[in-house]
Protein backbone atom coordinates (compact mmCIF):
# COMPACT_ATOMS: atom_id res chain seq x y z
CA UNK A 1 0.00 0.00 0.00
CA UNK A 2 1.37 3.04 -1.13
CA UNK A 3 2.09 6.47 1.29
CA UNK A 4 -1.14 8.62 -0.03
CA UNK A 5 -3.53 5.21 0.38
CA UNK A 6 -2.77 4.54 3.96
CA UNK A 7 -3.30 8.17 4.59
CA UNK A 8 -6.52 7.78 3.14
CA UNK A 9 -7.44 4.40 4.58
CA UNK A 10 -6.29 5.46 8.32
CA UNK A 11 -8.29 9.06 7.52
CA UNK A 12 -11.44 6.92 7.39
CA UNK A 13 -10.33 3.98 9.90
CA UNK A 14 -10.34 6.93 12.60
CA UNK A 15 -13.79 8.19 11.59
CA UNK A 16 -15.15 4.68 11.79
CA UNK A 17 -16.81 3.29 15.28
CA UNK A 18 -14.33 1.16 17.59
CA UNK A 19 -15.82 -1.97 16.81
CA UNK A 20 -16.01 -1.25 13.10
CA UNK A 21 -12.45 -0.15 12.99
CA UNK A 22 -11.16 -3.22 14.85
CA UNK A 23 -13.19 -5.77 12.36
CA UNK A 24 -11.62 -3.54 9.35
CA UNK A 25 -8.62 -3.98 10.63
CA UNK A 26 -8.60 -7.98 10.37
CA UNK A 27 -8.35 -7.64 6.94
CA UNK A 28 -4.60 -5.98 6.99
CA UNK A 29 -1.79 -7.42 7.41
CA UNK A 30 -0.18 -7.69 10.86
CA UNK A 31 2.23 -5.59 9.86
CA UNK A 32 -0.38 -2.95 8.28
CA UNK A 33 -2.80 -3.32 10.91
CA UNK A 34 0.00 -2.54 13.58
CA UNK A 35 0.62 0.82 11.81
CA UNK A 36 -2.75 1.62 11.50
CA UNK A 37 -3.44 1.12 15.29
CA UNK A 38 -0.94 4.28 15.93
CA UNK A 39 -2.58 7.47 16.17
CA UNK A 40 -1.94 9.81 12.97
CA UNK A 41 -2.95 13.12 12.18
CA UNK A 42 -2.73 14.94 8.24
CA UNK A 43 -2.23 18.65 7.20
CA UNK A 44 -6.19 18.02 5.90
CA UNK A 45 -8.70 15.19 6.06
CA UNK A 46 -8.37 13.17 3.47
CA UNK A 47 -11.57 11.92 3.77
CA UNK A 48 -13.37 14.98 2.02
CA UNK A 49 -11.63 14.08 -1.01
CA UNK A 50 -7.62 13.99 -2.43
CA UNK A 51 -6.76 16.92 -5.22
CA UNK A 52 -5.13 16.29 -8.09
CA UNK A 53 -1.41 16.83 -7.94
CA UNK A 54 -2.02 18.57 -11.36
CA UNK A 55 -3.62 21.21 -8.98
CA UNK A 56 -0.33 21.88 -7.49
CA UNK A 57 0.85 23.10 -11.09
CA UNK A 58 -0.34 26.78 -9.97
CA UNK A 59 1.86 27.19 -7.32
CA UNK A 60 5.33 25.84 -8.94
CA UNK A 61 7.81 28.78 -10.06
CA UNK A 62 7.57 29.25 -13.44
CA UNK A 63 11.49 28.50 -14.10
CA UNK A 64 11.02 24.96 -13.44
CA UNK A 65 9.02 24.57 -16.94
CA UNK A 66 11.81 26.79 -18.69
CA UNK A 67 13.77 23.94 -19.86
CA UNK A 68 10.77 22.08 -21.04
CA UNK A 69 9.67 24.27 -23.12
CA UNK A 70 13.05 25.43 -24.56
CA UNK A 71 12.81 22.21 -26.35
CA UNK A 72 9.55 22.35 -28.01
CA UNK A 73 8.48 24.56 -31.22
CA UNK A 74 6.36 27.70 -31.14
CA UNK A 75 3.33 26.22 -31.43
CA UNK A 76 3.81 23.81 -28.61
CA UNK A 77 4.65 26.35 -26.42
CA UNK A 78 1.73 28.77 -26.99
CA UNK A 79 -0.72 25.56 -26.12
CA UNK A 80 1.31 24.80 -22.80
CA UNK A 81 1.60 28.60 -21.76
CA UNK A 82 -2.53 29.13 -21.98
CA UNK A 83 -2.97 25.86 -19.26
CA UNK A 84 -0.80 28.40 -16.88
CA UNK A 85 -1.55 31.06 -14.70
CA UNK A 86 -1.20 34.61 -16.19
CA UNK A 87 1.96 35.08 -13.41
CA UNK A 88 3.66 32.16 -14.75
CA UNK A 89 2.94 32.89 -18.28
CA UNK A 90 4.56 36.73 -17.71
CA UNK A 91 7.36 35.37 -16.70
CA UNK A 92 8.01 32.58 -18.92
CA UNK A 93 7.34 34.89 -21.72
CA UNK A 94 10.22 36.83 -20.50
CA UNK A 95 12.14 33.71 -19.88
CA UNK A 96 12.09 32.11 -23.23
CA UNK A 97 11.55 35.67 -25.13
CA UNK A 98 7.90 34.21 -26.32
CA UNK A 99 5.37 37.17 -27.25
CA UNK A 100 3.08 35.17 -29.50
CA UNK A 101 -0.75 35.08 -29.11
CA UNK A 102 -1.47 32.45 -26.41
CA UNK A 103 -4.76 30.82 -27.41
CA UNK A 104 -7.53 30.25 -24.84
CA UNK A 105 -8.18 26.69 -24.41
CA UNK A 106 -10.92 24.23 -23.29
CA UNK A 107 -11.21 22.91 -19.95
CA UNK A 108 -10.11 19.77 -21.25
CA UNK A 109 -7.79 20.62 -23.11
CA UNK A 110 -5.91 22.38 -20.66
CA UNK A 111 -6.73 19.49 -17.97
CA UNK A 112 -4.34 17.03 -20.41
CA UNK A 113 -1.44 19.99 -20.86
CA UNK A 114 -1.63 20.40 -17.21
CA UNK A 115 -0.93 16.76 -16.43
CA UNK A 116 1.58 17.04 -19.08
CA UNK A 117 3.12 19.66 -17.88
CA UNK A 118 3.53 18.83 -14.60
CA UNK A 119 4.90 15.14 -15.54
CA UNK A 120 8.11 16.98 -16.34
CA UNK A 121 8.87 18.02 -13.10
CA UNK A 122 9.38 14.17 -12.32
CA UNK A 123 7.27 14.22 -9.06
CA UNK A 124 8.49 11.31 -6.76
CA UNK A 125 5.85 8.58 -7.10
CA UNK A 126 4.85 8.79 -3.71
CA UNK A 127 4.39 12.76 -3.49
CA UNK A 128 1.70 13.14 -1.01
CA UNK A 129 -1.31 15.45 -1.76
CA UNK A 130 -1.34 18.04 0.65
CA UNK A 131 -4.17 16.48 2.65
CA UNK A 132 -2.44 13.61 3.39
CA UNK A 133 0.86 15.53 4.62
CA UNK A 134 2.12 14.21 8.61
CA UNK A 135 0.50 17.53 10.49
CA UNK A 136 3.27 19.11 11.80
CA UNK A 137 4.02 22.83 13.10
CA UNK A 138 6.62 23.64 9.76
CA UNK A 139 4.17 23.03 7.04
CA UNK A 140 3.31 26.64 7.67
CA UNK A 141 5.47 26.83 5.16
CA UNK A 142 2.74 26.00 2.49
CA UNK A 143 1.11 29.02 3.25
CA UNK A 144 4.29 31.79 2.49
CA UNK A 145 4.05 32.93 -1.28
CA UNK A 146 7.53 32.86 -3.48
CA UNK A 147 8.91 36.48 -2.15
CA UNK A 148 7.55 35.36 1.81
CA UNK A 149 9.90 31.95 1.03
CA UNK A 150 12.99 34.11 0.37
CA UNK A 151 12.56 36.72 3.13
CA UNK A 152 12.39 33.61 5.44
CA UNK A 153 15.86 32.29 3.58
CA UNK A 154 17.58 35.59 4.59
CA UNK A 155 16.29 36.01 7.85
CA UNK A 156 17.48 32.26 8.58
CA UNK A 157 20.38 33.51 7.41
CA UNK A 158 21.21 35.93 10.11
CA UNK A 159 21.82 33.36 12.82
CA UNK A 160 24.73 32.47 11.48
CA UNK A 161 25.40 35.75 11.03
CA UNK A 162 25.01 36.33 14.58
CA UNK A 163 27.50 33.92 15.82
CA UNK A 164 30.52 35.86 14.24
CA UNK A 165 29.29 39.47 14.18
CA UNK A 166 29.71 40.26 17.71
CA UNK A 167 33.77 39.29 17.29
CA UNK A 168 34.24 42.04 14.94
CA UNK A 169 35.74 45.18 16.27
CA UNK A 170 36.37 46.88 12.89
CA UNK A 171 33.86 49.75 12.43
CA UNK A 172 34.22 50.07 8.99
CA UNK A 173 33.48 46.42 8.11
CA UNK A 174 30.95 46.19 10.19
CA UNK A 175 29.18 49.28 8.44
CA UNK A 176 29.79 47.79 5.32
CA UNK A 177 28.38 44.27 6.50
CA UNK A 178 25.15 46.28 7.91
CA UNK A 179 24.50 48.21 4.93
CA UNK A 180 23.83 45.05 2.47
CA UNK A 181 21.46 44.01 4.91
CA UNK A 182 17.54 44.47 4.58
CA UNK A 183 15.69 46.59 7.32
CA UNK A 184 13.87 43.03 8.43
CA UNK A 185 17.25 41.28 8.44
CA UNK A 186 19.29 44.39 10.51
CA UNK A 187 16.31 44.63 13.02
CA UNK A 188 16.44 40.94 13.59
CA UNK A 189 20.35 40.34 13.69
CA UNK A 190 19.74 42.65 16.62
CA UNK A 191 17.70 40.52 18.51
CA UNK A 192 20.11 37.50 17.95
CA UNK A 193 23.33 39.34 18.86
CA UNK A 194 23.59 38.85 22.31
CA UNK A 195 21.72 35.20 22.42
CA UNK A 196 23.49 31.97 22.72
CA UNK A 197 22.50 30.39 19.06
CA UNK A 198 21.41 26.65 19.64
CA UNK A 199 22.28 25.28 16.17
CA UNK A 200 25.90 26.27 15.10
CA UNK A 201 27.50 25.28 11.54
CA UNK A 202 30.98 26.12 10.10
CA UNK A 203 32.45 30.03 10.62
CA UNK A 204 31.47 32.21 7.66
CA UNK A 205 35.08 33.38 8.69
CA UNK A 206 33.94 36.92 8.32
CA UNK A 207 37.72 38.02 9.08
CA UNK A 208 38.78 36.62 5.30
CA UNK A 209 35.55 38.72 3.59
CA UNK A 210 36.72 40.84 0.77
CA UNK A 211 34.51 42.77 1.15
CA UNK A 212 32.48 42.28 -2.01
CA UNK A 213 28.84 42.45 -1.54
CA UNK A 214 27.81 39.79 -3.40
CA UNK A 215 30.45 37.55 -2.17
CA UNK A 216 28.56 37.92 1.72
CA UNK A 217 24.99 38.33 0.15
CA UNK A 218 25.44 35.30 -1.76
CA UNK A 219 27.31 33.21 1.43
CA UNK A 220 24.35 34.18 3.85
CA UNK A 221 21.63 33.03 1.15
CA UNK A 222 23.49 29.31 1.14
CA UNK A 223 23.34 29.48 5.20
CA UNK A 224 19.48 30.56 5.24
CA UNK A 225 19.12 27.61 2.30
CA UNK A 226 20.87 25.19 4.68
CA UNK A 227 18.73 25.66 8.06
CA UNK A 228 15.64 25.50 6.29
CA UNK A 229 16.43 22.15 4.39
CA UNK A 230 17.92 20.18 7.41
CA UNK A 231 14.91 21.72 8.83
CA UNK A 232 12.98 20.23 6.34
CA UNK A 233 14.79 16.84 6.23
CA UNK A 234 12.98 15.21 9.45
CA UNK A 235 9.30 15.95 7.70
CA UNK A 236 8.24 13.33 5.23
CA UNK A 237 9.71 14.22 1.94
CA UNK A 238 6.98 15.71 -0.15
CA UNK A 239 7.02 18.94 1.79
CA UNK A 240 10.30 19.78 0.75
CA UNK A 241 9.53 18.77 -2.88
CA UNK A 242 6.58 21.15 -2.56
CA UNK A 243 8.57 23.87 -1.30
CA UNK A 244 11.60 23.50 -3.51
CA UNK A 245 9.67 23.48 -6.53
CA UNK A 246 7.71 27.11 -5.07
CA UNK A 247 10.68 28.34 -5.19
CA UNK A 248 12.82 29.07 -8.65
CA UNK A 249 14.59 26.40 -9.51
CA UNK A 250 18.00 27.93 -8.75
CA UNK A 251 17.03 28.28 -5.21
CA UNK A 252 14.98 25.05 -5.37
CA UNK A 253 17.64 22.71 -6.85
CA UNK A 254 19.96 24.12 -3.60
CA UNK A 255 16.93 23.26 -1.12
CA UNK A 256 17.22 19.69 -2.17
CA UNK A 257 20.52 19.74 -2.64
CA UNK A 258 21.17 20.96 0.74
CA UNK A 259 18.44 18.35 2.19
CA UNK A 260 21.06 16.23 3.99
CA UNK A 261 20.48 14.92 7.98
CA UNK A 262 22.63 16.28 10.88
CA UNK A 263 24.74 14.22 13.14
CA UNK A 264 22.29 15.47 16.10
CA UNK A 265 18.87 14.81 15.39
CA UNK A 266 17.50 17.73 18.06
CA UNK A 267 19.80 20.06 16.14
CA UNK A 268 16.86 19.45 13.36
CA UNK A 269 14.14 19.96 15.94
CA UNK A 270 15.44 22.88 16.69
CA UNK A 271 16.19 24.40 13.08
CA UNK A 272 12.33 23.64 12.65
CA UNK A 273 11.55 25.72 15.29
CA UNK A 274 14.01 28.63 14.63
CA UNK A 275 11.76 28.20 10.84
CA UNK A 276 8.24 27.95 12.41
CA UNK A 277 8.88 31.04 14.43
CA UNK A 278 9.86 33.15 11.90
CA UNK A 279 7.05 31.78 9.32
CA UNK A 280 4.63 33.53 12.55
CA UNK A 281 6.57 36.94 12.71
CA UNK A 282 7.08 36.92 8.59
CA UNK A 283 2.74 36.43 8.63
CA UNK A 284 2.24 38.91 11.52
CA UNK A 285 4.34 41.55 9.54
CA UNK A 286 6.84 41.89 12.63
CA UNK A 287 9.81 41.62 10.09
């Protein structure tokens, strides 16, 4: 039985009477029936009904279909543009240079391109619908658009940040190092200074910095990339597919990348919660 059909089949197991469930139950395995005796809880209820994947397409970056397309002729890619949303058709016109008429197209039509489209992103074949997700605090995540996703990256990013920061006496760099940072970032280095940080991974030997912005800028990103994917790596994997794939696939590819496990499981507990708490202050507007 695959991951999204147990889901399902424990979904309606727990809305079934006691005496019900335990005659259902007889017809598992010992194995299965085992698993389905521990209690479970899902991001939805699967029981009102599973969405497509294909309904996922709307929320994927639209570099990830940039290659695709690249490869087809004009005509092709008019028909796959019009089963897109107009934000993903802007900027995959951009993308592949494309200003052609994109035709408007029937509801089944665009049904097959959709599925089509979305086969080339190679889902895993046990992606779970979002439903039938493991309910946990950090699938939060689901519910921060593309720019929300890469102000939580760089905020992530300033706890390394914090670690080395308060061992630099040189003014000037440390002006320098301040003014590439955002307002949200600055006000919340601030607040990290002077705390003992929980989770800490190699120096960013801010001492050697040449002093090129981009050099630090692009550093930090990789840091704020790193804490959320071991973050990510203790939740099943289809979150992190989701999330890698809201992101552009630069950024994405790097997520996964990056999705290795620490030597200290708690170390992950706690990234997740450094990532939950910020997902709270990043929807209350407090950064």
């Amino acid at each position: 039985m695959d991951k999204s059909s147990a889901a399902i089949c424990y979904a309606f197991l727990e809305k079934s009477p006691p005496e019900q469930r335990r005659a259902l139950l007889k017809h598992f395995t010992e194995e299965e029936a085992k698993a389905f005796s521990v209690p479970h809880s899902f991001q939805g209820d699967p029981t009102s009904g599973v969405p497509l994947l294909e309904e996922e397409l709307t929320r994927v970056h639209y570099s990830w279909f940039s290659p695709f397309l690249r490869s087809l002729p004009e005509g092709d890619i008019k028909l796959f543009l019009g089963c897109l949303t107009e934000n993903q058709q802007k900027g995959l016109k951009q993308s592949l240079l494309f200003s052609n008429h994109i035709p408007a197209l029937s509801e089944l039509g665009k049904l097959f391109l959709q599925r089509q489209i979305f086969s080339t992103l190679n889902p895993p074949e046990d992606l779970l619908p979002l439903s039938c997700l493991p309910a946990a605090p950090i699938n939060a995540l689901l519910g921060l658009n593309y720019e929300e996703l890469l102000s939580l990256i760089h905020l992530l990013s300033m706890h390394d940040l914090a670690v080395e920061i308060r061992q630099i006496i040189d003014t000037a760099k440390l002006k320098r190092i301040y003014g590439l940072l955002s307002q949200p970032q600055t006000n919340f280095l601030k607040t990290l200074i002077y705390r003992k940080e929980p989770v800490v991974f190699k120096k960013l030997e801010l001492t050697k910095w040449d002093g090129r912005t981009d050099t630090l800028t692009a550093t930090l990103e990789q840091r704020g990339m790193n804490r959320l994917a071991k973050a990510l790596y203790i939740e099943d994997f289809s979150l992190m597919w989701y999330i890698a794939h809201r992101l552009d696939v630069d950024h994405g590819m790097t997520l996964i990348k990056l999705c290795t496990p620490l030597d200290h499981p708690r170390a992950a507990i706690l990234l997740s919660e450094q990532v939950t708490d910020l997902i709270q202050s990043i929807k209350n507007q407090e950064m």
